[in-house]
N, C-alpha and C. Protein backbone atom coordinates (compact mmCIF):
# COMPACT_ATOMS: atom_id res chain seq x y z
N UNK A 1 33.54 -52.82 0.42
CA UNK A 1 32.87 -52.76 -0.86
C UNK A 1 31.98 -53.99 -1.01
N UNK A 2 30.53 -54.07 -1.40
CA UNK A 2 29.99 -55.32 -1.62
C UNK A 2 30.31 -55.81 -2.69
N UNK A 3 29.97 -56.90 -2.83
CA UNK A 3 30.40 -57.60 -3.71
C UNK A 3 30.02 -57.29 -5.33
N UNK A 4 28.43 -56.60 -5.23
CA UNK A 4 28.10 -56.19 -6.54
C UNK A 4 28.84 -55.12 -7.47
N UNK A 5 29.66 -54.60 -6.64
CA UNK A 5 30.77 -53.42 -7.37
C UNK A 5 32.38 -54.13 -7.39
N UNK A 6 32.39 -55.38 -6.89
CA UNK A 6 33.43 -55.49 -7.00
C UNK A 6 33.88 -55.33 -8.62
N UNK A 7 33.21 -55.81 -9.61
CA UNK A 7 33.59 -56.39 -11.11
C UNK A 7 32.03 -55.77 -11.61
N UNK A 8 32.14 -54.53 -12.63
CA UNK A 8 31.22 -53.80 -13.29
C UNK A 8 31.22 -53.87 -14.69
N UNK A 9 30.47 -53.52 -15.40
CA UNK A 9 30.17 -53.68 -16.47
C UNK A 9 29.49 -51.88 -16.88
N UNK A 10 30.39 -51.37 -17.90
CA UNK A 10 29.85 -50.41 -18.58
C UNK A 10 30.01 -50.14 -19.65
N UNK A 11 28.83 -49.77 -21.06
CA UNK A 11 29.29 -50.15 -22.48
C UNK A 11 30.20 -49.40 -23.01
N UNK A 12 31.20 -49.89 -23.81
CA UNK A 12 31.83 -49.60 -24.32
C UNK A 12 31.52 -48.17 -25.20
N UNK A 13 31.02 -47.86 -25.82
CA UNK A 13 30.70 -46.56 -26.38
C UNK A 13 30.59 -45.28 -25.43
N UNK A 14 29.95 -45.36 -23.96
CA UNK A 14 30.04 -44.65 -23.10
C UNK A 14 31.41 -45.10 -22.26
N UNK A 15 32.22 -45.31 -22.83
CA UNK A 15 33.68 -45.61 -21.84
C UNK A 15 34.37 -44.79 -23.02
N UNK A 16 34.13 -44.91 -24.10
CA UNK A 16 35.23 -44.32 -25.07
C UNK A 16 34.58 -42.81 -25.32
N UNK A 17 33.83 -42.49 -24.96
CA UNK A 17 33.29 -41.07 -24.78
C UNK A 17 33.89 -40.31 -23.71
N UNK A 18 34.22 -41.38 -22.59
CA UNK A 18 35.25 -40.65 -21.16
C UNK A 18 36.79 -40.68 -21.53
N UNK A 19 36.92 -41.52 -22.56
CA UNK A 19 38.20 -41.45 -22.90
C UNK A 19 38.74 -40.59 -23.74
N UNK A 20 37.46 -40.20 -24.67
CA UNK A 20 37.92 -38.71 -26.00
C UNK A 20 38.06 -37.19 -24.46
N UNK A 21 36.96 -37.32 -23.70
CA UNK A 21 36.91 -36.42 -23.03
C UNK A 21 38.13 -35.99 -22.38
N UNK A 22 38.51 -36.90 -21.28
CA UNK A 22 39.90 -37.10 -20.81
C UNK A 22 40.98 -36.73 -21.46
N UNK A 23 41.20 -37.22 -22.49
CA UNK A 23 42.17 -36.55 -23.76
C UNK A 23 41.74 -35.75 -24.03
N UNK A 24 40.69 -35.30 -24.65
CA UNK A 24 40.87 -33.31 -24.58
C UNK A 24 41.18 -32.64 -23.52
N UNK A 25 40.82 -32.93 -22.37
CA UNK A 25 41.19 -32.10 -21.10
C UNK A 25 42.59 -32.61 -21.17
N UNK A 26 42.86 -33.65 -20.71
CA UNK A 26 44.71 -33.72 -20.61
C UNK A 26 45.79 -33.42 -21.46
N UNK A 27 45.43 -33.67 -22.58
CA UNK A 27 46.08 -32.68 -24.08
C UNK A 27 46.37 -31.34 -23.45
N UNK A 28 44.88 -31.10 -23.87
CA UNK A 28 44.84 -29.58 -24.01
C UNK A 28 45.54 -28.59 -22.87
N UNK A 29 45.64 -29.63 -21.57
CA UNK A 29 45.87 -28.65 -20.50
C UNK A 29 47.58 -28.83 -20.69
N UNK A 30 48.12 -30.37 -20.96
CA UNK A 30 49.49 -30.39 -21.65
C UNK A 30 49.85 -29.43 -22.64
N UNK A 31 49.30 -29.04 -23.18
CA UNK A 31 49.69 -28.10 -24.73
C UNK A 31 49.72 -27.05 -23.78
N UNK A 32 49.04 -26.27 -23.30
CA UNK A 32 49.03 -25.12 -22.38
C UNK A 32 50.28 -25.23 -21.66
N UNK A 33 50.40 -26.09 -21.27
CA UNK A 33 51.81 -26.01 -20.23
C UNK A 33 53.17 -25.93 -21.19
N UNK A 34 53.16 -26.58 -22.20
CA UNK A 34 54.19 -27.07 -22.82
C UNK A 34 54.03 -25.22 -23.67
N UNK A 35 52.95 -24.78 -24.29
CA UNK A 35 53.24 -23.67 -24.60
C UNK A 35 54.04 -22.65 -23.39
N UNK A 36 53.69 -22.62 -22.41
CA UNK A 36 54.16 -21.39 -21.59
C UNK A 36 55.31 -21.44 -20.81
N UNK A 37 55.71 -22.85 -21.05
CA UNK A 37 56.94 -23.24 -19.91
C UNK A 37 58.14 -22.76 -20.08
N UNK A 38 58.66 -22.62 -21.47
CA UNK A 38 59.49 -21.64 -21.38
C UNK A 38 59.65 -20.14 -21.10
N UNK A 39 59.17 -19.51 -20.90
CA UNK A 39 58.56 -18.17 -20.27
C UNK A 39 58.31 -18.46 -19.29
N UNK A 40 57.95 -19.50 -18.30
CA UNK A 40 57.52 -19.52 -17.01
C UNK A 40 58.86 -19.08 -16.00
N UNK A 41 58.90 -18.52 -14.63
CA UNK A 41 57.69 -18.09 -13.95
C UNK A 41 57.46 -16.66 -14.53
N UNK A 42 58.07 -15.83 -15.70
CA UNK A 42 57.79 -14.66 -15.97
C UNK A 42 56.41 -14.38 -16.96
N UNK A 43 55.96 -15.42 -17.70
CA UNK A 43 54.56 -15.46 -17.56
C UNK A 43 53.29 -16.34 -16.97
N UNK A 44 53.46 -16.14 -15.90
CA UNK A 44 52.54 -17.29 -15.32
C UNK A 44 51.10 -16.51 -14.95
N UNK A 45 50.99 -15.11 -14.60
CA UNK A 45 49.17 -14.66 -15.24
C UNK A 45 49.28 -15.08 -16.34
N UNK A 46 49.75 -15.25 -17.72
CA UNK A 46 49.19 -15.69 -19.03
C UNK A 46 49.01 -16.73 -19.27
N UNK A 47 49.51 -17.46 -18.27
CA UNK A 47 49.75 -19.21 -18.23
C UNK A 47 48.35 -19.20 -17.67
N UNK A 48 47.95 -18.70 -16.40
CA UNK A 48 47.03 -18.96 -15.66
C UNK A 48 45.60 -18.50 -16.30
N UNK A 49 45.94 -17.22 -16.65
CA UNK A 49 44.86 -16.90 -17.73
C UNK A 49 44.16 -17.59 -18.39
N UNK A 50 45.12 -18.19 -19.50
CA UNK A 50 44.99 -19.00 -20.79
C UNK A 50 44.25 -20.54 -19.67
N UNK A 51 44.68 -20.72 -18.53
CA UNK A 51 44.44 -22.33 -18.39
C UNK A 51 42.80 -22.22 -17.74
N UNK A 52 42.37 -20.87 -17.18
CA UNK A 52 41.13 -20.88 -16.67
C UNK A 52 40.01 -20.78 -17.77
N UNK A 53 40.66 -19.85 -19.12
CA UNK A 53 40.04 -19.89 -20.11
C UNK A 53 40.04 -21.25 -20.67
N UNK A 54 40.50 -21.84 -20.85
CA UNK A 54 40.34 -23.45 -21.49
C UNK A 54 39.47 -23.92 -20.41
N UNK A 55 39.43 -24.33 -19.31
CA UNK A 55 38.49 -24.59 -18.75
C UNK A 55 37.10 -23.92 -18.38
N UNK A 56 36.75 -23.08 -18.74
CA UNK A 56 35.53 -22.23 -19.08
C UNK A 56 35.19 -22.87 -20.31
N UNK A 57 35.69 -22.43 -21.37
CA UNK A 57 35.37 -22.35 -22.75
C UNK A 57 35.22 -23.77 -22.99
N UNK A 58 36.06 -24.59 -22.59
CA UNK A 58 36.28 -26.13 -23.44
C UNK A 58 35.23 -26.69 -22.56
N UNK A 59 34.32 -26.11 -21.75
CA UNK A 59 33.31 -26.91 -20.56
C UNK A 59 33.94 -27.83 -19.80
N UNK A 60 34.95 -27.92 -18.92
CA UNK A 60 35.54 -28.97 -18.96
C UNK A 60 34.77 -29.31 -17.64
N UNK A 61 34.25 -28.60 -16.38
CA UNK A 61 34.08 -28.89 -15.50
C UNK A 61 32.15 -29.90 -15.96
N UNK A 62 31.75 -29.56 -16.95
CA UNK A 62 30.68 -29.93 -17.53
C UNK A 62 31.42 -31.68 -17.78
N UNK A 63 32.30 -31.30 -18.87
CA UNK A 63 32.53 -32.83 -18.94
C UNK A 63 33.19 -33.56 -17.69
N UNK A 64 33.61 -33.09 -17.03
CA UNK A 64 33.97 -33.62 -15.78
C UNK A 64 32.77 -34.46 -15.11
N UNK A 65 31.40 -33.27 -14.72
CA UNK A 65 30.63 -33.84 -14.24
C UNK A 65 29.94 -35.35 -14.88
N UNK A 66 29.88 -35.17 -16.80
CA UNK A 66 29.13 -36.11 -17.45
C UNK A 66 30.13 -37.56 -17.19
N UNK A 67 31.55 -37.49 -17.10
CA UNK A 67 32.11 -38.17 -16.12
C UNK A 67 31.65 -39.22 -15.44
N UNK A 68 31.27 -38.39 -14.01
CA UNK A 68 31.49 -38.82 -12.97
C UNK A 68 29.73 -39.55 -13.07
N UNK A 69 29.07 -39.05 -13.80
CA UNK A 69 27.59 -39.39 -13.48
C UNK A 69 27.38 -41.05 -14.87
N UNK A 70 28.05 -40.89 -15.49
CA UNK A 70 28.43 -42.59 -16.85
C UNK A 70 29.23 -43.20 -15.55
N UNK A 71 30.22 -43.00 -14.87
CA UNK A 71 30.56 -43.92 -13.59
C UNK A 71 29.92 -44.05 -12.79
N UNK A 72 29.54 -43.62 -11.91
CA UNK A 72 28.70 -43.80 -10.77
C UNK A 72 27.00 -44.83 -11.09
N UNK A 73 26.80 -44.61 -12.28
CA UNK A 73 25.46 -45.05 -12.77
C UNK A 73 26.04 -47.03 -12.51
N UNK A 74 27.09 -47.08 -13.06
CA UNK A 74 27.41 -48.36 -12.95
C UNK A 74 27.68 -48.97 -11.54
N UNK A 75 27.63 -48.05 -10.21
CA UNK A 75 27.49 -49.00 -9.16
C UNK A 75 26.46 -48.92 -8.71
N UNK A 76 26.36 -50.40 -7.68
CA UNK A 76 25.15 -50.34 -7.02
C UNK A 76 24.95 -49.51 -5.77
N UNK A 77 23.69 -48.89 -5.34
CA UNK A 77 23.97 -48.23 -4.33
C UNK A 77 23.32 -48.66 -3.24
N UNK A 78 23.17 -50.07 -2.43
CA UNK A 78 23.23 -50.52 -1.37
C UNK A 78 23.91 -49.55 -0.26
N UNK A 79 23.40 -49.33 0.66
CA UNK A 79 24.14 -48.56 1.82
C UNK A 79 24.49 -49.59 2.69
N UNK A 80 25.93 -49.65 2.77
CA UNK A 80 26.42 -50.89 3.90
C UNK A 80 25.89 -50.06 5.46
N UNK A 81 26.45 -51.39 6.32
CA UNK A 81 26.14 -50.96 8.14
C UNK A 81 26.45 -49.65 8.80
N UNK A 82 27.22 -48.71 7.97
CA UNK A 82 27.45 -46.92 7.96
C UNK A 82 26.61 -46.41 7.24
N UNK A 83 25.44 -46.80 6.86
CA UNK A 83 24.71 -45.90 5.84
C UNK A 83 25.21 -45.24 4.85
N UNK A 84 26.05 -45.73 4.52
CA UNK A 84 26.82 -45.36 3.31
C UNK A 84 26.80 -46.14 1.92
N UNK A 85 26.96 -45.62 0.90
CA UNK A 85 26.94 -46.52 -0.46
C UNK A 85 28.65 -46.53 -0.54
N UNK A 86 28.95 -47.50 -1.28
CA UNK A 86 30.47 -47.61 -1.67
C UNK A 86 30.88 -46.43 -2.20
N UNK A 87 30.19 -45.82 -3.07
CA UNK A 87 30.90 -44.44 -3.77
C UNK A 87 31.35 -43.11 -2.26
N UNK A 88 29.80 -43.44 -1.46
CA UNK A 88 30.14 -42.20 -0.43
C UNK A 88 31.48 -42.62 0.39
N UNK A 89 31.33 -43.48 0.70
CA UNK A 89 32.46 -44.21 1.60
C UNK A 89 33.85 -44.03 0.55
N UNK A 90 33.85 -43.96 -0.59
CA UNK A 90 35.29 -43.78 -1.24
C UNK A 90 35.38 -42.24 -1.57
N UNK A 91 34.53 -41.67 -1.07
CA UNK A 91 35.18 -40.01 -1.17
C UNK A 91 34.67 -39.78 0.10
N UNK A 92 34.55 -40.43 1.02
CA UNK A 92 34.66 -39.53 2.34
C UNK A 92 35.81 -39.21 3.16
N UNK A 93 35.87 -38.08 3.38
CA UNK A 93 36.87 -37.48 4.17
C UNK A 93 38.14 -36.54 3.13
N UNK A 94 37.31 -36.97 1.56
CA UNK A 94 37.92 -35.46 0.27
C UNK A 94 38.23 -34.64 0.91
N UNK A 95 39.54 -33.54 1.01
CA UNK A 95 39.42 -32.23 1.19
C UNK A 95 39.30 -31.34 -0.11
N UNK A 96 38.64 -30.89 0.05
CA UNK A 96 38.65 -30.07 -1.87
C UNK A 96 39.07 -28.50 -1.54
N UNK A 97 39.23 -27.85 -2.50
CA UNK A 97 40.00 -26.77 -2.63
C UNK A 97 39.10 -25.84 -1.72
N UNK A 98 39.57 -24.38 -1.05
CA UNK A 98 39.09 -23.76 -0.49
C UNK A 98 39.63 -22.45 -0.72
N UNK A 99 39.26 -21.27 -0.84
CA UNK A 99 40.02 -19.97 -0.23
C UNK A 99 41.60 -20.42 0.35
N UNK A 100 42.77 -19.51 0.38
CA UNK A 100 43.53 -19.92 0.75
C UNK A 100 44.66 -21.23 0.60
N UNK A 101 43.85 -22.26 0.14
CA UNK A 101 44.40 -23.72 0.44
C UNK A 101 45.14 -23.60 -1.06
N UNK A 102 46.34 -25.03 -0.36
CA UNK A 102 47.54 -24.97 -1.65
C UNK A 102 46.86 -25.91 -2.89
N UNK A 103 46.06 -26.46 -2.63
CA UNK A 103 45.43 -26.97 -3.87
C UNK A 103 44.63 -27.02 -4.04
């Protein structure tokens, strides 16, 4: 990591905007669980239902992205001796979900 990302600076008003966000998604997906868990595993399409609908409806993958783009703005993007910026280099080698795969 160079040194310019070691210690960042991002304003406060756009940090507490990731933080209302975060709490609606983590609430909300808590309340979902905490609603269906007793019934679980005998309703888990309604569990699953209900949790894809909250994430549609509540935009979450939207706020996800507005996220990741208020973070990323705050590093620098120097490409070290791999041609890489610190952010690429800290998600390289992600496996993300696929067809099939357990997560």
């Amino acid at each position: 990591m160079i040194d310019k990302n070691k210690e960042l600076w991002i304003d406060g008003e756009k940090l507490l905007h990731i933080l209302r966000d975060i709490e609606y998604v983590l609430i909300s997906l808590h309340k979902i669980g905490s609603h269906y868990a007793p019934d679980l595993p005998g309703k888990k399409s309604e569990y699953c239902a209900e949790t894809t609908k909250f994430i549609d409806d509540g935009e979450v993958t939207g706020r996800l992205a507005k996220i990741r783009a208020i973070l990323s703005v705050a590093f620098d993007e120097t490409r070290g001796v791999d041609d890489l910026t610190d952010i690429e280099r800290a998600l390289e080698g992600l496996e993300f979900w696929r067809p099939g795969s357990a997560s």
